[in-house]
C-alpha atoms as a PDB file:
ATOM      1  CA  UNK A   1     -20.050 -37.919  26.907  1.00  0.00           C
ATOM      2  CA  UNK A   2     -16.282 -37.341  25.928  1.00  0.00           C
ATOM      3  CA  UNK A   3     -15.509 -36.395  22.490  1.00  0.00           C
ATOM      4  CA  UNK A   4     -12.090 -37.358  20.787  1.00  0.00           C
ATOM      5  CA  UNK A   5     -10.145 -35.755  17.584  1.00  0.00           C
ATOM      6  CA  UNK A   6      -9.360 -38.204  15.328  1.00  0.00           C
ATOM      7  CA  UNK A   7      -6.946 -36.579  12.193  1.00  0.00           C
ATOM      8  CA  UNK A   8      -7.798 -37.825   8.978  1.00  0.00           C
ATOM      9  CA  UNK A   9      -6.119 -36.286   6.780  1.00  0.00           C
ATOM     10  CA  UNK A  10      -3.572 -33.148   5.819  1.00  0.00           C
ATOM     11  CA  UNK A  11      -3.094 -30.431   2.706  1.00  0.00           C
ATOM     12  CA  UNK A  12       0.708 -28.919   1.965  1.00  0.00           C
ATOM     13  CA  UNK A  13       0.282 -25.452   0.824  1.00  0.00           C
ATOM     14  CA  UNK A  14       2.906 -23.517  -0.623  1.00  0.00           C
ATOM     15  CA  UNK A  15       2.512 -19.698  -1.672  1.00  0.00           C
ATOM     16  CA  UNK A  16       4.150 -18.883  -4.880  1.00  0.00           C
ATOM     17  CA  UNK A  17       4.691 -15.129  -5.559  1.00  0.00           C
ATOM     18  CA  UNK A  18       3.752 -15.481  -9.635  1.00  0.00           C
ATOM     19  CA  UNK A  19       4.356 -11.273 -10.564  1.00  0.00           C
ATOM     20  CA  UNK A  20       3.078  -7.906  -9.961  1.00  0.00           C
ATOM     21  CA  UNK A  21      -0.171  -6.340 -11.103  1.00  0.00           C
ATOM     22  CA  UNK A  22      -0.696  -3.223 -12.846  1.00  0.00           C
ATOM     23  CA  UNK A  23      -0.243  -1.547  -9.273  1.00  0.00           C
ATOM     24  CA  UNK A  24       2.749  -2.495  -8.750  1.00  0.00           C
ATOM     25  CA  UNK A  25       1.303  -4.994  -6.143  1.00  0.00           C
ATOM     26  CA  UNK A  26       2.694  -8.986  -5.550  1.00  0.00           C
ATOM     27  CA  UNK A  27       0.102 -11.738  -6.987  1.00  0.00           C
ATOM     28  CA  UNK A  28      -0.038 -15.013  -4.974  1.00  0.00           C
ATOM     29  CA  UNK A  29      -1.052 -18.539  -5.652  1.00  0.00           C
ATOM     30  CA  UNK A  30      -1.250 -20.909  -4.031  1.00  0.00           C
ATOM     31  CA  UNK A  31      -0.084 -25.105  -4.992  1.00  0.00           C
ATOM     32  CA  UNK A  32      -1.905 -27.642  -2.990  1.00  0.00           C
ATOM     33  CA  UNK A  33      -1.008 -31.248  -2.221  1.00  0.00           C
ATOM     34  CA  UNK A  34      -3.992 -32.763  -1.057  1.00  0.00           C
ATOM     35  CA  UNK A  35      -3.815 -36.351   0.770  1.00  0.00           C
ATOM     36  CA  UNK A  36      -0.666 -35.943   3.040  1.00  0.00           C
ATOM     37  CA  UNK A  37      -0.248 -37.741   6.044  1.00  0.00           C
ATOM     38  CA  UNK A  38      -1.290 -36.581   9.443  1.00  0.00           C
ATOM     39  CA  UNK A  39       1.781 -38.346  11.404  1.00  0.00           C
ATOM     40  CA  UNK A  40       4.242 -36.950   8.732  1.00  0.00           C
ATOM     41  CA  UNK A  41       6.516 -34.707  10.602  1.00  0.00           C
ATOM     42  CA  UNK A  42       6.448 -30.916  10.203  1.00  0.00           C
ATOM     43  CA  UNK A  43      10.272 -31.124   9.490  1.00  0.00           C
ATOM     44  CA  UNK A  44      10.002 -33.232   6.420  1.00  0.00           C
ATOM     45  CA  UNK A  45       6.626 -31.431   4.853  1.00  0.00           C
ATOM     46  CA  UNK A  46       8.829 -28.321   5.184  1.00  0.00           C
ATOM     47  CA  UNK A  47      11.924 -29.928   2.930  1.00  0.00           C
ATOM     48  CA  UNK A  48       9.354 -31.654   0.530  1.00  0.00           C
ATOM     49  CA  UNK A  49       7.838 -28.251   0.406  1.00  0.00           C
ATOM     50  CA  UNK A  50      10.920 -26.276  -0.531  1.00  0.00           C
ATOM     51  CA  UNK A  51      12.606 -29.057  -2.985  1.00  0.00           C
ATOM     52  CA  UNK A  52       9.196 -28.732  -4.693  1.00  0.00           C
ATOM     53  CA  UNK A  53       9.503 -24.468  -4.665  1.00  0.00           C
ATOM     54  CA  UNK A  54      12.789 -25.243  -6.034  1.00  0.00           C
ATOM     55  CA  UNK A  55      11.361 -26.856  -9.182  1.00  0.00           C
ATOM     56  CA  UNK A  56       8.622 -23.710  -9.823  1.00  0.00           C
ATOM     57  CA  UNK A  57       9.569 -20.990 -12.079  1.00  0.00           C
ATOM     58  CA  UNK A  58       7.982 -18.755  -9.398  1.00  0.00           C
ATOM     59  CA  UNK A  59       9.563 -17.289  -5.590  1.00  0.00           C
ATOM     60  CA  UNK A  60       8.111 -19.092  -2.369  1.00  0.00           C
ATOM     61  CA  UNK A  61       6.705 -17.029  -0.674  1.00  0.00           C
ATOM     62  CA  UNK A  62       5.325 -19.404   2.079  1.00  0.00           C
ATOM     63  CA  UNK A  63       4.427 -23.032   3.114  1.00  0.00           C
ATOM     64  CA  UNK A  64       1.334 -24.218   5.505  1.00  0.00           C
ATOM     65  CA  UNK A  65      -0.045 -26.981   6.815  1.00  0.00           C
ATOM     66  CA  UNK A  66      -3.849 -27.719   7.074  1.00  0.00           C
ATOM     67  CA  UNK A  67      -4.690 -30.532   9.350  1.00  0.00           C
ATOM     68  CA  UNK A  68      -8.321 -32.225   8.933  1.00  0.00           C
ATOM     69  CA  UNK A  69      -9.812 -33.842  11.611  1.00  0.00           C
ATOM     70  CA  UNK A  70     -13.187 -35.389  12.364  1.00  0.00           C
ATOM     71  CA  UNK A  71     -15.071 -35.120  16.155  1.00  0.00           C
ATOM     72  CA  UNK A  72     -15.981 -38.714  17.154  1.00  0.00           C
ATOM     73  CA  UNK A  73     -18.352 -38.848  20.307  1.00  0.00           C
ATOM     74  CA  UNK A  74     -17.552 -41.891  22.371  1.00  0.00           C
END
């Protein structure tokens, strides 16, 4: 039996350097948007992604993509 990949559904993640610790080490968080299209293009997450970093009071540090998909035996 075959067994197909069918997306359902995709999180924007950008990594926004927030400070230093008492080490003198970067702190990260991370901003999700949850519910993003799978067929949206990996060009236009990417300028969503940094027009939204642009807003933040906090440096960019990165941007991912997390696709979801389910495993459908047919």
């Amino acid at each position: 039996m075959a067994v197909n990949k069918v997306p359902s559904s995709s999180v924007l993640r950008l990594e926004l350097n927030i400070g230093v610790d008492e080490g003198g080490n970067p702190v990260y968080r991370n901003k999700s948007l949850n519910n993003v299209k799978p067929a949206a293009a990996d060009q236009d997450l990417f300028d969503v992604a940094t027009a939204l970093a642009a807003l933040q009071g906090y440096t960019l540090n990165g941007i991912s993509r997390v696709d979801g998909a389910e495993l459908v035996q047919v």
